[in-house]
N, C-alpha and C. Protein backbone atom coordinates (compact mmCIF):
# COMPACT_ATOMS: atom_id res chain seq x y z
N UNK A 1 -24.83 -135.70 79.17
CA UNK A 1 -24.20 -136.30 80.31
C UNK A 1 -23.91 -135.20 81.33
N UNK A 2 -23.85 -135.52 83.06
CA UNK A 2 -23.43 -134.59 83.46
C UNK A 2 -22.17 -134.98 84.13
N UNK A 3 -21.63 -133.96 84.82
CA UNK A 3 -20.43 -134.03 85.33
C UNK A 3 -20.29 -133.30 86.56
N UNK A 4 -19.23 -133.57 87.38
CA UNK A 4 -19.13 -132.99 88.51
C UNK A 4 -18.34 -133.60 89.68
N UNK A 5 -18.11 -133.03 90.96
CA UNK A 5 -17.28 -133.22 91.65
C UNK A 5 -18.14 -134.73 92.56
N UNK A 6 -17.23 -135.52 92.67
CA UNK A 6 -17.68 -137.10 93.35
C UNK A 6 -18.24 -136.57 95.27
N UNK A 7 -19.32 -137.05 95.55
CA UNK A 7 -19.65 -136.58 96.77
C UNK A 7 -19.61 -137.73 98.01
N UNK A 8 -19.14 -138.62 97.77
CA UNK A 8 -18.80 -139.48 98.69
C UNK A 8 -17.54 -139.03 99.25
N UNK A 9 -17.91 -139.75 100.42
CA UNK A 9 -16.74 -139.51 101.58
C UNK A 9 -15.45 -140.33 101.27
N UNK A 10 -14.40 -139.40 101.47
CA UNK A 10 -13.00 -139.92 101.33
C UNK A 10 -13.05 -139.73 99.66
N UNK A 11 -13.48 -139.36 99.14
CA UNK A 11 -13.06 -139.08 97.24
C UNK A 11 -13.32 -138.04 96.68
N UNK A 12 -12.71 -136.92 96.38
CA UNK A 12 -11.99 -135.85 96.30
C UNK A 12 -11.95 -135.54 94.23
N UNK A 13 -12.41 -136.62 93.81
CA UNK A 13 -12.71 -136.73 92.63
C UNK A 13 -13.08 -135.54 91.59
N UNK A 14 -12.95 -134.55 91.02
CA UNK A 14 -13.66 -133.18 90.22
C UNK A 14 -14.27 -133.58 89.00
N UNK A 15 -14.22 -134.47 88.82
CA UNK A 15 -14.69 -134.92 87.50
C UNK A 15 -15.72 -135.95 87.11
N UNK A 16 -16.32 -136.47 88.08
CA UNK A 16 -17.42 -137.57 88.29
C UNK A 16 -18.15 -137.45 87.45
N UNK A 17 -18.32 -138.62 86.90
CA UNK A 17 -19.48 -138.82 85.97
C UNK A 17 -21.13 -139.18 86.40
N UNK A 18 -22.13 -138.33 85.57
CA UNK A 18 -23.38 -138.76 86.59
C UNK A 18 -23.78 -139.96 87.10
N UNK A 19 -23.32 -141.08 86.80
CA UNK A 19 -23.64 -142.50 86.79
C UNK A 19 -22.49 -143.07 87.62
N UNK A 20 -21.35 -142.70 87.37
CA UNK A 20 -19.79 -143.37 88.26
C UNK A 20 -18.72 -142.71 88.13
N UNK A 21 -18.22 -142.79 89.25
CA UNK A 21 -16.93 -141.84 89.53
C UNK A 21 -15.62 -142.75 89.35
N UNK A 22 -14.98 -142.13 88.19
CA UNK A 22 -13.75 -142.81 88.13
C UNK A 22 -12.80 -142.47 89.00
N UNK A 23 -13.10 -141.96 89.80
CA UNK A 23 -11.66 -141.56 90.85
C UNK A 23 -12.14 -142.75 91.85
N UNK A 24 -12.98 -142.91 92.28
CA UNK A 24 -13.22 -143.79 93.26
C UNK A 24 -13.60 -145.39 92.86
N UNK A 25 -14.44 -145.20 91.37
CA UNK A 25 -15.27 -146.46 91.09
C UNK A 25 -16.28 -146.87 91.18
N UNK A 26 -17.14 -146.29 92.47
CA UNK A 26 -18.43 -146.18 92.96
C UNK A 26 -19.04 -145.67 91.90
N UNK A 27 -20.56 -146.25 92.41
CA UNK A 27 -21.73 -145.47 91.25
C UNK A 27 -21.73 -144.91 92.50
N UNK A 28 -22.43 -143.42 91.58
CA UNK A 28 -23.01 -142.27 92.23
C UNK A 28 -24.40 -141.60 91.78
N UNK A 29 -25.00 -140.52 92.73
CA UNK A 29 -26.58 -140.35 91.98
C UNK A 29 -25.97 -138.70 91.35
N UNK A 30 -26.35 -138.90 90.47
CA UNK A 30 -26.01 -137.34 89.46
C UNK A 30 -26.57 -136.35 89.83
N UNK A 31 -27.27 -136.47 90.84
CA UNK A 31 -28.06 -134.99 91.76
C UNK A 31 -27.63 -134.87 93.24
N UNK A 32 -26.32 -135.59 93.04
CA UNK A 32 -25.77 -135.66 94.70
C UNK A 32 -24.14 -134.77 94.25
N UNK A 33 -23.73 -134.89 93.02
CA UNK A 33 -22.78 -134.48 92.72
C UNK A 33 -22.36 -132.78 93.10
N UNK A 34 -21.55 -132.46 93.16
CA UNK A 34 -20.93 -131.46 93.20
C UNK A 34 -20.79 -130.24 92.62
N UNK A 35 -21.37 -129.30 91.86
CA UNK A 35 -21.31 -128.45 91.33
C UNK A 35 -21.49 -129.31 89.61
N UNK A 36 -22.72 -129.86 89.55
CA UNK A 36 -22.86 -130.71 88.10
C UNK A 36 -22.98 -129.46 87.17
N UNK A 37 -21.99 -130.09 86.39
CA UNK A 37 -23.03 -129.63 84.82
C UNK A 37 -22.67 -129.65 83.59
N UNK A 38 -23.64 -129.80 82.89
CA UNK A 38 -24.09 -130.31 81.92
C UNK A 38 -23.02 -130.35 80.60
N UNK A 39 -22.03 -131.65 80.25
CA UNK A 39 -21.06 -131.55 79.07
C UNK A 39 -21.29 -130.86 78.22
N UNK A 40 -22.81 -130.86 77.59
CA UNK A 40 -22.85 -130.30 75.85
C UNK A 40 -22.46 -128.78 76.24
N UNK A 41 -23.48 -128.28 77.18
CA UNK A 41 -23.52 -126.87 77.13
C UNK A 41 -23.21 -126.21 78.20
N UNK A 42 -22.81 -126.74 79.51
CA UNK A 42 -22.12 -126.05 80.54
C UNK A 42 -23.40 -125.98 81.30
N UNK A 43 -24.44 -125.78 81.60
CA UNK A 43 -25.65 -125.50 82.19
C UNK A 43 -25.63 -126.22 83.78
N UNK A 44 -26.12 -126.14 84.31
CA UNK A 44 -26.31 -127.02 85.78
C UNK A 44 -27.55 -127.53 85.89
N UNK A 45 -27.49 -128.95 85.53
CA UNK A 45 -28.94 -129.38 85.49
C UNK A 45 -29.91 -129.30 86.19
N UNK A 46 -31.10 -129.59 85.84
CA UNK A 46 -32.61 -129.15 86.95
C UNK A 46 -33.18 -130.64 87.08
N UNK A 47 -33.66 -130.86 88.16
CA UNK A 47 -34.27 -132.08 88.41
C UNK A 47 -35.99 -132.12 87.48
N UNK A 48 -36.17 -132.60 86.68
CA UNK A 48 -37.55 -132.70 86.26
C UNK A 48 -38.17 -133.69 86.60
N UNK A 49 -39.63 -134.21 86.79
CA UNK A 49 -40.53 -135.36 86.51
C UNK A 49 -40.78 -135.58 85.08
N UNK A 50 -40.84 -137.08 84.97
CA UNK A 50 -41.06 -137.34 83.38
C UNK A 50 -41.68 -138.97 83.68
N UNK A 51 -42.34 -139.33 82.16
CA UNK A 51 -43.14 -140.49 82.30
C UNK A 51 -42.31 -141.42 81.57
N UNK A 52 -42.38 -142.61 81.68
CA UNK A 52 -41.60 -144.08 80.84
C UNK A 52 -42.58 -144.63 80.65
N UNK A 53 -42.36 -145.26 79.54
CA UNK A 53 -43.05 -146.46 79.35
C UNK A 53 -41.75 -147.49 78.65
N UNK A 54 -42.49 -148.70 78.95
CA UNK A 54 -41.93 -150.12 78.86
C UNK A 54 -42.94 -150.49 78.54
N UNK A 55 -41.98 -151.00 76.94
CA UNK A 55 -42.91 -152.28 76.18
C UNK A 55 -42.51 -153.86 76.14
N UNK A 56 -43.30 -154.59 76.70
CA UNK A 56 -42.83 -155.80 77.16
C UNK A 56 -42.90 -156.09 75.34
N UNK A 57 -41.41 -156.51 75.08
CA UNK A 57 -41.32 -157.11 73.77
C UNK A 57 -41.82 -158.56 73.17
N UNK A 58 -41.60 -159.24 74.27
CA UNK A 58 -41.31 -160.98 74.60
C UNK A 58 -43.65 -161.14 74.06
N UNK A 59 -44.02 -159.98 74.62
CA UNK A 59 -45.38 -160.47 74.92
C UNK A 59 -45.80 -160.27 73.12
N UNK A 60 -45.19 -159.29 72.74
CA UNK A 60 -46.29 -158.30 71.20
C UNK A 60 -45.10 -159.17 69.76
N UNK A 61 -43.88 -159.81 70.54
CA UNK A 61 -43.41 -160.24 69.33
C UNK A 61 -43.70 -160.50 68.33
N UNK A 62 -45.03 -161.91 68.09
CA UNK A 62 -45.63 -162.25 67.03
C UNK A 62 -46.09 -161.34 66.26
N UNK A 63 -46.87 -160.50 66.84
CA UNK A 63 -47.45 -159.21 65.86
C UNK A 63 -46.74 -157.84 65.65
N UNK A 64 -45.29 -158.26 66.21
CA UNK A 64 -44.40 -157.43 65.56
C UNK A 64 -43.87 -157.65 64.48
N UNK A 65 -43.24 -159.48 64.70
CA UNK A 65 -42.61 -159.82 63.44
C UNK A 65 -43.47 -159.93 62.52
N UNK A 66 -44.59 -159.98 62.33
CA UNK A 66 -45.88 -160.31 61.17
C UNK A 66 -45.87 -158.68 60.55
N UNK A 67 -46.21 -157.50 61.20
CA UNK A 67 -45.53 -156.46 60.89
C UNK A 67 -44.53 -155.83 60.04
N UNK A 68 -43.25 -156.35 60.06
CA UNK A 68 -42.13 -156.07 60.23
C UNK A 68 -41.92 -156.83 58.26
N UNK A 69 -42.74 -158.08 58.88
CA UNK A 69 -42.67 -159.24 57.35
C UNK A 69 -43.05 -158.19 56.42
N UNK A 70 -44.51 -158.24 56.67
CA UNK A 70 -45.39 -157.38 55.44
C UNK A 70 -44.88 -155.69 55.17
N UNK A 71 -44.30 -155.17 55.99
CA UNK A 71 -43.39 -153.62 56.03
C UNK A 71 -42.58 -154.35 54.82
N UNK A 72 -41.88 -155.28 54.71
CA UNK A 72 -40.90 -155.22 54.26
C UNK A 72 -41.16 -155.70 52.50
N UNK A 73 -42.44 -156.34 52.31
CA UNK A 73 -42.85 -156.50 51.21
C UNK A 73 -43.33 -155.36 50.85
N UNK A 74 -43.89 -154.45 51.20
CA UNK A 74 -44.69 -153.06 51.01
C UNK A 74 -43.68 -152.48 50.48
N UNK A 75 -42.22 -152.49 51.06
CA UNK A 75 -41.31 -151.47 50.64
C UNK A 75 -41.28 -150.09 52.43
N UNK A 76 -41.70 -150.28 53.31
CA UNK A 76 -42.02 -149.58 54.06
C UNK A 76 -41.21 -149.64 55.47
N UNK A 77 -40.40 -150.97 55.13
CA UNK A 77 -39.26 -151.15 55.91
C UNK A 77 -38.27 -151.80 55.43
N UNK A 78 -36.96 -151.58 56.01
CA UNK A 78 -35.95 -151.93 55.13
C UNK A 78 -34.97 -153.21 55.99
């Protein structure tokens, strides 16, 4: 998680969370913040690129739960 001072106007906040500032309430963007950084280890985070994927569940269900059945006769899921 990161942390840092709230950067909206009129909120004075030191402690903002990357996602929402409890001094104010507002969501906020965690790379707009104030001197962020990083809870575990103190660090000041770096902006990276990274890839997602999304698995539409609703579509692969059937041949998940058919899966999931036979895992569980195998012993291979619990």
């Amino acid at each position: 998680m990161v942390k840092g001072g709230c950067h909206l106007d009129g909120c004075e906040f030191p402690d903002a969370k990357g996602d929402q500032c409890d001094g104010c309430g507002k969501l906020v963007d965690a790379l707009m913040l104030k001197d962020p950084k990083c809870t575990t280890c103190g660090a000041t985070p770096i902006k990276k690129q990274s890839e997602h994927m999304f698995i539409n569940l609703t579509k692969i269900q059937p041949a998940l739960e058919e899966w999931v059945t036979a895992a569980k006769v195998k012993g291979k899921w619990s």
